[in-house]
PDB file of N, CA and C in Angstrom:
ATOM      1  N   UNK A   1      95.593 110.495 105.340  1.00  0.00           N
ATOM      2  CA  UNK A   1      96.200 109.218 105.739  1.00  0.00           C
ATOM      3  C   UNK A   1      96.207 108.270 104.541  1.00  0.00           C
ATOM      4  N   UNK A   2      97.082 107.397 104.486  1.00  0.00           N
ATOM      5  CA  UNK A   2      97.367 106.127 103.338  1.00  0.00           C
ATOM      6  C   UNK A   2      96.756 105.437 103.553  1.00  0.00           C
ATOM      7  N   UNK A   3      95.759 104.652 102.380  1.00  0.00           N
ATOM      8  CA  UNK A   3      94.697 103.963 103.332  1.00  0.00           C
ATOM      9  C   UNK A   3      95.386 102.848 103.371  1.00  0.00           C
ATOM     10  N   UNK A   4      96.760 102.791 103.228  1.00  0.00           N
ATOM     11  CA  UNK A   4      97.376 101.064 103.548  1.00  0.00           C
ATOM     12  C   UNK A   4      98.000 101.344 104.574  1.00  0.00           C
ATOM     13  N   UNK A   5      97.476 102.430 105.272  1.00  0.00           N
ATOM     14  CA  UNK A   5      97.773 102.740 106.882  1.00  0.00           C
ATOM     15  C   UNK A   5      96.801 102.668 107.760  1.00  0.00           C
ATOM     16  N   UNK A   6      95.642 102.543 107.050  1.00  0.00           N
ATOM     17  CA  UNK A   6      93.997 102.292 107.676  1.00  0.00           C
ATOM     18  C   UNK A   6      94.273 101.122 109.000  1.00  0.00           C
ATOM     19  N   UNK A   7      93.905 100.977 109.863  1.00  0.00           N
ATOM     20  CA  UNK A   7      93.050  99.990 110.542  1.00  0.00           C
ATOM     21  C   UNK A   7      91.428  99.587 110.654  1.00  0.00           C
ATOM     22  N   UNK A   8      91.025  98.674 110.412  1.00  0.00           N
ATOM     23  CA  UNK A   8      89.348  98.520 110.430  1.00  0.00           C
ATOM     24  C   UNK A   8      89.447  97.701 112.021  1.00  0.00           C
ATOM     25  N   UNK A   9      88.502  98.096 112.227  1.00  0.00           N
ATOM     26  CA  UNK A   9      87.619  96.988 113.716  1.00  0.00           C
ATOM     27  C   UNK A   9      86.144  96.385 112.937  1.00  0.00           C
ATOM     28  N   UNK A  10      85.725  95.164 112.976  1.00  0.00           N
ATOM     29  CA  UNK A  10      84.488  94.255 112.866  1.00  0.00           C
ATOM     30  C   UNK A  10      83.849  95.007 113.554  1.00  0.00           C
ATOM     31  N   UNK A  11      82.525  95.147 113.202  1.00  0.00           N
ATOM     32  CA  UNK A  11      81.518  95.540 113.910  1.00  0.00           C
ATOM     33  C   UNK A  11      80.688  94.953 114.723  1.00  0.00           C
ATOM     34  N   UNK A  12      80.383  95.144 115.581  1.00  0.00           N
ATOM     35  CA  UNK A  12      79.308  94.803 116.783  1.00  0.00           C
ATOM     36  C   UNK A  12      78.414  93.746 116.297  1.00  0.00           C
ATOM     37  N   UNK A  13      77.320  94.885 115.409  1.00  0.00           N
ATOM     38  CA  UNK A  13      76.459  94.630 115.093  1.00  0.00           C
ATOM     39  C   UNK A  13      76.270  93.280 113.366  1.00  0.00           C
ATOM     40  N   UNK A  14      77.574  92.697 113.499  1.00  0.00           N
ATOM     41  CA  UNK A  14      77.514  91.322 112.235  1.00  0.00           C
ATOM     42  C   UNK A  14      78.340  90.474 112.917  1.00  0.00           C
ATOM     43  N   UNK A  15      77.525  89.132 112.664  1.00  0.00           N
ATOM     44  CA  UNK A  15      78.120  88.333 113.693  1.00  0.00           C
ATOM     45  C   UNK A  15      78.620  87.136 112.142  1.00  0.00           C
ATOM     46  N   UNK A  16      79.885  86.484 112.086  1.00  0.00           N
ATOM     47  CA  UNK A  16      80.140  85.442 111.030  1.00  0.00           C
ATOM     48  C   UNK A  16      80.527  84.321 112.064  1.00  0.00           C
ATOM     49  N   UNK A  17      79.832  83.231 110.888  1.00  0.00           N
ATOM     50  CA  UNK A  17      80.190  82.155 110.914  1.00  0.00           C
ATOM     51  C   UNK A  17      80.693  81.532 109.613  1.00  0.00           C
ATOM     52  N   UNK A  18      81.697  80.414 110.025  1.00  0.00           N
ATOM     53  CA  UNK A  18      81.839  79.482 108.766  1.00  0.00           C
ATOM     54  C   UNK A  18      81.383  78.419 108.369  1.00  0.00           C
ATOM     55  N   UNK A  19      80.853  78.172 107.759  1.00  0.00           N
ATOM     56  CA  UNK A  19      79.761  77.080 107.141  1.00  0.00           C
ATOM     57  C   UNK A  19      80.135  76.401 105.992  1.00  0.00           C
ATOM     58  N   UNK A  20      80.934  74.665 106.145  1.00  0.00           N
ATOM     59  CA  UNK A  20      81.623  74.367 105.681  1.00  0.00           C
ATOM     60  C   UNK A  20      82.873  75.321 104.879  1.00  0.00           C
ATOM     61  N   UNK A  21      82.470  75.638 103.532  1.00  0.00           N
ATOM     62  CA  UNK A  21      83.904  76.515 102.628  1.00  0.00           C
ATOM     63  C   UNK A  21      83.458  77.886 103.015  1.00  0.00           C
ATOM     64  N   UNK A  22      82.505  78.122 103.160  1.00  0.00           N
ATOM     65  CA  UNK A  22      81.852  79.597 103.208  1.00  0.00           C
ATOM     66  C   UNK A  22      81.606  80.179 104.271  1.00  0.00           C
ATOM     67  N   UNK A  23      81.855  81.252 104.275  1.00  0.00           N
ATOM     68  CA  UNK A  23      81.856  82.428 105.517  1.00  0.00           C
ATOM     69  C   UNK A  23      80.812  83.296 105.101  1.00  0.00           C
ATOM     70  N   UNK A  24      80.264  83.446 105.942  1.00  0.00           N
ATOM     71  CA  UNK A  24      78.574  84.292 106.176  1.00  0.00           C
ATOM     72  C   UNK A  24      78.649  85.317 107.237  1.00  0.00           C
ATOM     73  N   UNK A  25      78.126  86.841 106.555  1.00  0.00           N
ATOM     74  CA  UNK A  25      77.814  87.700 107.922  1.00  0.00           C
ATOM     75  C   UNK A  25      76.455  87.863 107.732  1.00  0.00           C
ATOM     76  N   UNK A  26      76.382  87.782 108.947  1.00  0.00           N
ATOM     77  CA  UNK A  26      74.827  88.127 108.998  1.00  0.00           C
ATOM     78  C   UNK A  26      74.776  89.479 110.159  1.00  0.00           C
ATOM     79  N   UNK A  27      73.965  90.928 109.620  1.00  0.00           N
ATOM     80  CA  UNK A  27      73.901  91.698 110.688  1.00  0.00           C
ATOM     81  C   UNK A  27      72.721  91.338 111.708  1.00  0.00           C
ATOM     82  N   UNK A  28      73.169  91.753 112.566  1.00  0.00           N
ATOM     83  CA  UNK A  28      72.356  91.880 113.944  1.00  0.00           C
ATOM     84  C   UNK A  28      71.567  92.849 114.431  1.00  0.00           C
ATOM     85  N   UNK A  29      69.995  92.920 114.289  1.00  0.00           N
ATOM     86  CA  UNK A  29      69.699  94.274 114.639  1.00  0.00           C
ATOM     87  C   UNK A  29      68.437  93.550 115.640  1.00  0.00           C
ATOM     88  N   UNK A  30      68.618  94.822 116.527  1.00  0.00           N
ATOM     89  CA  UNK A  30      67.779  94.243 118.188  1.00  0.00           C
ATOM     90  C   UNK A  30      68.056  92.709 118.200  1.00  0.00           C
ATOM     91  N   UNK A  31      69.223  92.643 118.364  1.00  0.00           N
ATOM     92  CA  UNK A  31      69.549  91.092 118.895  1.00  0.00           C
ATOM     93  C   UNK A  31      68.697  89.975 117.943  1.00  0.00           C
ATOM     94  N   UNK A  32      68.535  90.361 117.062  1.00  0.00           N
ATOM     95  CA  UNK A  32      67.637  89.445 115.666  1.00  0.00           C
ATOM     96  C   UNK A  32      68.338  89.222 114.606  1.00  0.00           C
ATOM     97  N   UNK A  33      68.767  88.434 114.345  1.00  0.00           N
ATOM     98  CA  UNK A  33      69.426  88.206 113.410  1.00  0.00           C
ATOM     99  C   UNK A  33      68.658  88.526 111.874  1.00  0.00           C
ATOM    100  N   UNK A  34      69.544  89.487 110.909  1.00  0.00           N
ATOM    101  CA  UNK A  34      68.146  90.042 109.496  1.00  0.00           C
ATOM    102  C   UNK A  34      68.564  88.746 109.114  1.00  0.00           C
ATOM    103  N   UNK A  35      67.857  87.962 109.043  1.00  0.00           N
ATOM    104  CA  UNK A  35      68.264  86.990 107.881  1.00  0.00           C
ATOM    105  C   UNK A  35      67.881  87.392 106.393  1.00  0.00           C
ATOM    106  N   UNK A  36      67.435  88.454 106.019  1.00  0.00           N
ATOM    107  CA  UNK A  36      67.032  89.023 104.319  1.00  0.00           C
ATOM    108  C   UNK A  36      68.821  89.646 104.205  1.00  0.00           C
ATOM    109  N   UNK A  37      69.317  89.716 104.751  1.00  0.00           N
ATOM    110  CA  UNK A  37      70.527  90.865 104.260  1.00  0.00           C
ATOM    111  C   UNK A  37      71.890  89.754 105.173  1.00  0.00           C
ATOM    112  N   UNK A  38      71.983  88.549 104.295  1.00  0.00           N
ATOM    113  CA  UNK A  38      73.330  87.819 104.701  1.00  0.00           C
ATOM    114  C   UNK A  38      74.323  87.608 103.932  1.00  0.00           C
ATOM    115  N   UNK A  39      75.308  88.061 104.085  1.00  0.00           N
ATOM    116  CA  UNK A  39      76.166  88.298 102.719  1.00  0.00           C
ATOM    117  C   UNK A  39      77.349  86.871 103.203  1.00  0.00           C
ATOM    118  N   UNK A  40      77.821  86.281 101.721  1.00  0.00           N
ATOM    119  CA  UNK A  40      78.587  85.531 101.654  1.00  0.00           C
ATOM    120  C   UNK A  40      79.825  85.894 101.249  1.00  0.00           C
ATOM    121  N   UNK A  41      80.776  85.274 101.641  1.00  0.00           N
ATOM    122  CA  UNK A  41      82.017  86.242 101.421  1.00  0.00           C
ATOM    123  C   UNK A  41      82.898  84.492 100.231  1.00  0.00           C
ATOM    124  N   UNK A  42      83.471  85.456  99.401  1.00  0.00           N
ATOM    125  CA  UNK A  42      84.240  84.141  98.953  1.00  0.00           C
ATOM    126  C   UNK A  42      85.711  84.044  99.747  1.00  0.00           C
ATOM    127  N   UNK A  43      86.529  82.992  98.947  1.00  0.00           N
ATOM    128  CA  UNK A  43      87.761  82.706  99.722  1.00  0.00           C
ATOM    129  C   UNK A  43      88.781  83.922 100.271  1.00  0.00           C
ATOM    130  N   UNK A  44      88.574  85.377  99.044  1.00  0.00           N
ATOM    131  CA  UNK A  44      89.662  86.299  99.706  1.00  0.00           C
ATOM    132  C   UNK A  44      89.222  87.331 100.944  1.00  0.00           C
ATOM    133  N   UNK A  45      87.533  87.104 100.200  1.00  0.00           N
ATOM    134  CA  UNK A  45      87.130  87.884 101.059  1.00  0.00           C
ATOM    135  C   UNK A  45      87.051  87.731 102.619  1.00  0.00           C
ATOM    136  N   UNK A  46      86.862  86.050 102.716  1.00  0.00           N
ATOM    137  CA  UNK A  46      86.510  85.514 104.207  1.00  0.00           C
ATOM    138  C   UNK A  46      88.268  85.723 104.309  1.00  0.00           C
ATOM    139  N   UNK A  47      89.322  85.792 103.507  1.00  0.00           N
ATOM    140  CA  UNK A  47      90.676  86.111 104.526  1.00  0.00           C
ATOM    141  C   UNK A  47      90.585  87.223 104.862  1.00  0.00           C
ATOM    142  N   UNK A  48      90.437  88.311 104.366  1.00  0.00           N
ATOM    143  CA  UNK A  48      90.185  89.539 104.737  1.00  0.00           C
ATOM    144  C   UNK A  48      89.696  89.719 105.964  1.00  0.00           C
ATOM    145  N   UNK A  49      88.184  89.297 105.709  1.00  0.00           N
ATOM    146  CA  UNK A  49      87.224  89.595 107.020  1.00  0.00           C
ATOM    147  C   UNK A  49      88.177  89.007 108.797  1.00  0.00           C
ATOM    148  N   UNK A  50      88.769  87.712 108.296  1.00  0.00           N
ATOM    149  CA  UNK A  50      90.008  87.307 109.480  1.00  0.00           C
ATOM    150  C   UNK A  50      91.026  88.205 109.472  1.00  0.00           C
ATOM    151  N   UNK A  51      91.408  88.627 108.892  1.00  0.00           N
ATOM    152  CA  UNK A  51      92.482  89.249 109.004  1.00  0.00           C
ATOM    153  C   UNK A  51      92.595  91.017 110.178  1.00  0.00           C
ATOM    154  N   UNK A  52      90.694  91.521 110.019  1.00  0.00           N
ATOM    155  CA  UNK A  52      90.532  92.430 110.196  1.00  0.00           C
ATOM    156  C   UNK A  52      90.230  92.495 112.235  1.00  0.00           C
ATOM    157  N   UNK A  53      91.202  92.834 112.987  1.00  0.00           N
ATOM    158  CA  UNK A  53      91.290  92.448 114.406  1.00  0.00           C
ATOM    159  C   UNK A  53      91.242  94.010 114.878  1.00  0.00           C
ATOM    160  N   UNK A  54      91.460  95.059 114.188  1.00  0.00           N
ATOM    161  CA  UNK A  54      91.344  96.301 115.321  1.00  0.00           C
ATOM    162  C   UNK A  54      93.002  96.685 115.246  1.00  0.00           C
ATOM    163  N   UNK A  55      93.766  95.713 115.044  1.00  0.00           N
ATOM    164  CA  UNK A  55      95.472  96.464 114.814  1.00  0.00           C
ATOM    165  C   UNK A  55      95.852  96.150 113.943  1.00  0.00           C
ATOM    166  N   UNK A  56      95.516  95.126 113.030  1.00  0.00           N
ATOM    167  CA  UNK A  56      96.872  94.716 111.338  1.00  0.00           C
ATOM    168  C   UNK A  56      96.006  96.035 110.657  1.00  0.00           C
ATOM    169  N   UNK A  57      97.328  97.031 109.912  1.00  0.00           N
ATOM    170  CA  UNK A  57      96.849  97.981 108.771  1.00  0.00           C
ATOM    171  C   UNK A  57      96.556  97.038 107.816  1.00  0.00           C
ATOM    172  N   UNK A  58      95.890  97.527 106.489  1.00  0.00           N
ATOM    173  CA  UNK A  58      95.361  97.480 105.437  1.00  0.00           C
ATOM    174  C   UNK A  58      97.228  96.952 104.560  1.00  0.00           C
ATOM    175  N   UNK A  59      97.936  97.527 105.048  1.00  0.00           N
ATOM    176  CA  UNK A  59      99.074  97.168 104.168  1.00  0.00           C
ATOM    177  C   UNK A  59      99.438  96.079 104.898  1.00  0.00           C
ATOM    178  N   UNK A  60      99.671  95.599 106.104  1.00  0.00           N
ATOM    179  CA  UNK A  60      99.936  94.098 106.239  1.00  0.00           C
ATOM    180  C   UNK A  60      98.854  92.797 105.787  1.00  0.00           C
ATOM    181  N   UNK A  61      97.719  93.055 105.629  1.00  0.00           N
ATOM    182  CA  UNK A  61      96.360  92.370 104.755  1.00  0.00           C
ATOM    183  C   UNK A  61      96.683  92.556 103.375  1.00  0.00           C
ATOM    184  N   UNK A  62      97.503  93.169 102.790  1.00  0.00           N
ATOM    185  CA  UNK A  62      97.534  92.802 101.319  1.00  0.00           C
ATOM    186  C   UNK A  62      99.008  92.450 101.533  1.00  0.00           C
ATOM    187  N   UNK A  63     100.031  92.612 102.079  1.00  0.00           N
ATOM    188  CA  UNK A  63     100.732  91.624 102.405  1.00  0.00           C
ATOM    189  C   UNK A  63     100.929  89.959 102.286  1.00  0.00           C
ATOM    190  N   UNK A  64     100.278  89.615 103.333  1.00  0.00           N
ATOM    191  CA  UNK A  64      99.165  88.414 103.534  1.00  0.00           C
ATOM    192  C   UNK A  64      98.595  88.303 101.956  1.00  0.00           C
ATOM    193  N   UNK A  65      97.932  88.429 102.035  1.00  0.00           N
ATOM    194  CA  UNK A  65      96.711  88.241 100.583  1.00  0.00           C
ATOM    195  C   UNK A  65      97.838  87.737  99.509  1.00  0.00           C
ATOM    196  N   UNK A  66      99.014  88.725  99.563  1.00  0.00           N
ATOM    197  CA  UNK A  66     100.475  88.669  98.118  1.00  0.00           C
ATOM    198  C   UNK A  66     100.785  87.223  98.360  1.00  0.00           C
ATOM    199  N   UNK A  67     100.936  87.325  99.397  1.00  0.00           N
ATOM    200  CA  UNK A  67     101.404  85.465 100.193  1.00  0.00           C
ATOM    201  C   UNK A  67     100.827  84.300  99.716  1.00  0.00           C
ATOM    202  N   UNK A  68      99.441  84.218 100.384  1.00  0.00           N
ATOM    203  CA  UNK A  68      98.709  83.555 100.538  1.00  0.00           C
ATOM    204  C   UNK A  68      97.810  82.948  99.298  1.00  0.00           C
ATOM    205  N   UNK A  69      97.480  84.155  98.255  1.00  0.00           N
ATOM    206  CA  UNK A  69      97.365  83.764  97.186  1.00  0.00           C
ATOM    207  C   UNK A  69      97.805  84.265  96.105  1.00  0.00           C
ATOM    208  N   UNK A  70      97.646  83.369  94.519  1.00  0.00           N
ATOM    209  CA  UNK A  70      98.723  84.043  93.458  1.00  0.00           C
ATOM    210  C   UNK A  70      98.062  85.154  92.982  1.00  0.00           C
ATOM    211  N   UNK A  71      98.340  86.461  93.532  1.00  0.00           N
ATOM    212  CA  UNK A  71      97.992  87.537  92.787  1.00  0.00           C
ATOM    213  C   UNK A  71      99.227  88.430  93.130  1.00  0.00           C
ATOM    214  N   UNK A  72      99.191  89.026  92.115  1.00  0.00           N
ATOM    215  CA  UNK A  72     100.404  90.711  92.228  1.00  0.00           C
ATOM    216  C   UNK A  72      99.958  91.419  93.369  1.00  0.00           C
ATOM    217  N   UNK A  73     100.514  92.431  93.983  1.00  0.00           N
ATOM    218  CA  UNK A  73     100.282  93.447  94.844  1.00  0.00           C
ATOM    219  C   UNK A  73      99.589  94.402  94.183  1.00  0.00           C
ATOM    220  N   UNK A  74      99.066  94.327  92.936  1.00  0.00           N
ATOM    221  CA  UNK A  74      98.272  95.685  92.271  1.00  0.00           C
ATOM    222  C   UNK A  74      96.847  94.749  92.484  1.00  0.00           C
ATOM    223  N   UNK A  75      96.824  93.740  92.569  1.00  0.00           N
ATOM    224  CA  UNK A  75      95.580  93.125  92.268  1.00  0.00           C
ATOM    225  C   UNK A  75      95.015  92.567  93.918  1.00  0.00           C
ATOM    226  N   UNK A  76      95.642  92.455  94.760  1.00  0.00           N
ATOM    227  CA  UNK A  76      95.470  92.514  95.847  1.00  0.00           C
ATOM    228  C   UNK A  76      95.263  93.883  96.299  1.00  0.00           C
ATOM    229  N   UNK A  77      96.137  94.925  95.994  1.00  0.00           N
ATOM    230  CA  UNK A  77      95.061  95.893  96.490  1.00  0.00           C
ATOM    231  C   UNK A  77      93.804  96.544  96.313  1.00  0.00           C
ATOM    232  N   UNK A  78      93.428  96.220  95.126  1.00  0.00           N
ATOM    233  CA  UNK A  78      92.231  96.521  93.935  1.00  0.00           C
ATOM    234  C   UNK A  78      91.466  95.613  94.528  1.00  0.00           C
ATOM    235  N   UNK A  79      91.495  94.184  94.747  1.00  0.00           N
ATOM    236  CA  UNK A  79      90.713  93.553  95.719  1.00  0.00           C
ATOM    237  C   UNK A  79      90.302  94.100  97.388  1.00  0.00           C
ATOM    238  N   UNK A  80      91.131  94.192  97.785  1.00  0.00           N
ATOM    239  CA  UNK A  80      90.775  94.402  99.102  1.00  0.00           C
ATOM    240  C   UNK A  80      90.505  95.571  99.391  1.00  0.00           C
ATOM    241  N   UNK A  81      90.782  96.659  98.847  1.00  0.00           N
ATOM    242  CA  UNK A  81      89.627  98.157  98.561  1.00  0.00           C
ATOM    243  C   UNK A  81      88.620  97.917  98.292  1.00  0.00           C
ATOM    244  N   UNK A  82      88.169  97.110  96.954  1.00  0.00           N
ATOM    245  CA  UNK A  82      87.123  97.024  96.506  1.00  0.00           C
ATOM    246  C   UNK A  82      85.793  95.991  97.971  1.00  0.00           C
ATOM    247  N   UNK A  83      86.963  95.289  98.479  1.00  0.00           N
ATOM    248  CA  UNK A  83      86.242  94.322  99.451  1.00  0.00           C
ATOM    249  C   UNK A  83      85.874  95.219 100.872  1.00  0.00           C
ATOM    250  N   UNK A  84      86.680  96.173 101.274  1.00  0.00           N
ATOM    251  CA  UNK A  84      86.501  97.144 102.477  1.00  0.00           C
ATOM    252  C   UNK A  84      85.298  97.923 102.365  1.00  0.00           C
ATOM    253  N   UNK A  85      85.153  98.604 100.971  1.00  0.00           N
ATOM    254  CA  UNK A  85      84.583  99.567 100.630  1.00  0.00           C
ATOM    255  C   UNK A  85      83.186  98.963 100.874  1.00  0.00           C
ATOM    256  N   UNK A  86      82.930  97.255 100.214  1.00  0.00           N
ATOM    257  CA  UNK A  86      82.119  96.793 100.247  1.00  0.00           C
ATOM    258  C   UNK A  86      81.362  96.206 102.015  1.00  0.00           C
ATOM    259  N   UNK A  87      82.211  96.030 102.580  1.00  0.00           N
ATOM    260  CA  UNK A  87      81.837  95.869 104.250  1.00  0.00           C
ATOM    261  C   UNK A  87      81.752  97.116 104.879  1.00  0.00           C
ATOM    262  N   UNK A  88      82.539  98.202 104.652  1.00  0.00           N
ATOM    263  CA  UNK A  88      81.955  99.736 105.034  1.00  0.00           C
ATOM    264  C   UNK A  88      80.828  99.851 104.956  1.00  0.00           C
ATOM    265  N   UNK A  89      79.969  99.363 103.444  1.00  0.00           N
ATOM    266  CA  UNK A  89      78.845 100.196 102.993  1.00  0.00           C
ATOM    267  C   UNK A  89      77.598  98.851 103.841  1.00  0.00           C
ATOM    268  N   UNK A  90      77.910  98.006 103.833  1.00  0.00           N
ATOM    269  CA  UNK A  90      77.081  96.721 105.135  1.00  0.00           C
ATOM    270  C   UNK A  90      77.157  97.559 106.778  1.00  0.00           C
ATOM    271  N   UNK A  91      77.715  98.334 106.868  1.00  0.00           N
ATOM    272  CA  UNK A  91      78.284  98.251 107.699  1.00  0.00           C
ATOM    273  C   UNK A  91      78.851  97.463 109.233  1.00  0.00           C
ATOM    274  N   UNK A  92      79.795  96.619 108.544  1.00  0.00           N
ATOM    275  CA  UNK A  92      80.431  95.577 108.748  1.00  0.00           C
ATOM    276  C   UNK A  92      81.888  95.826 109.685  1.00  0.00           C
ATOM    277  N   UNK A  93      82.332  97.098 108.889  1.00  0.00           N
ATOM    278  CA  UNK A  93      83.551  97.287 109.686  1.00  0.00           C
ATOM    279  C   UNK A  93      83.157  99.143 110.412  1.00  0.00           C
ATOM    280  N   UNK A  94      84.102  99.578 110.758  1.00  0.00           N
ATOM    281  CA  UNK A  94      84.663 100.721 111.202  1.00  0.00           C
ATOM    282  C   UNK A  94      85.657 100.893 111.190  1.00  0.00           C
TER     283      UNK A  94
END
């Protein structure tokens, strides 16, 4: 499969909030929030993390991203691989 055919779903188990400019996940384990392991996401990343609902592919998110901010489509996708790969390994998405 193309991974700009991917769909991700958020995971259960990380709950975000936005806090003033910044977007925070924090995972959830036995209903406890880890507060040692809270990752901050910057501006493309917190679009990303919105963007990710269970149906937009990976190619309408760098879409978006081409839009939204000034980068090429080579650099938006190099971002947002690099940003998936990075919430995969949290495991953040599915």
């Amino acid at each position: 499969m193309n991974f700009l055919d991917k769909v991700y779903t958020k995971s259960d188990s990380i709950v975000s909030r936005k806090i003033a400019d910044e977007f925070i996940l924090v995972p959830i384990r036995q209903n406890v929030g880890d507060l040692e392991s809270i990752y901050t996401l910057n501006e493309t990343a917190a679009r990303i993390w919105e963007l990710i609902d269970g149906k937009i592919k990976v190619g309408k998110i760098k879409e978006k991203i081409v839009e939204e901010f000034e980068v090429t489509p080579e650099e938006a996708e190099k971002d947002i691989v690099e940003h998936l790969m990075q919430l995969e390994e949290i495991k953040a998405i599915i």
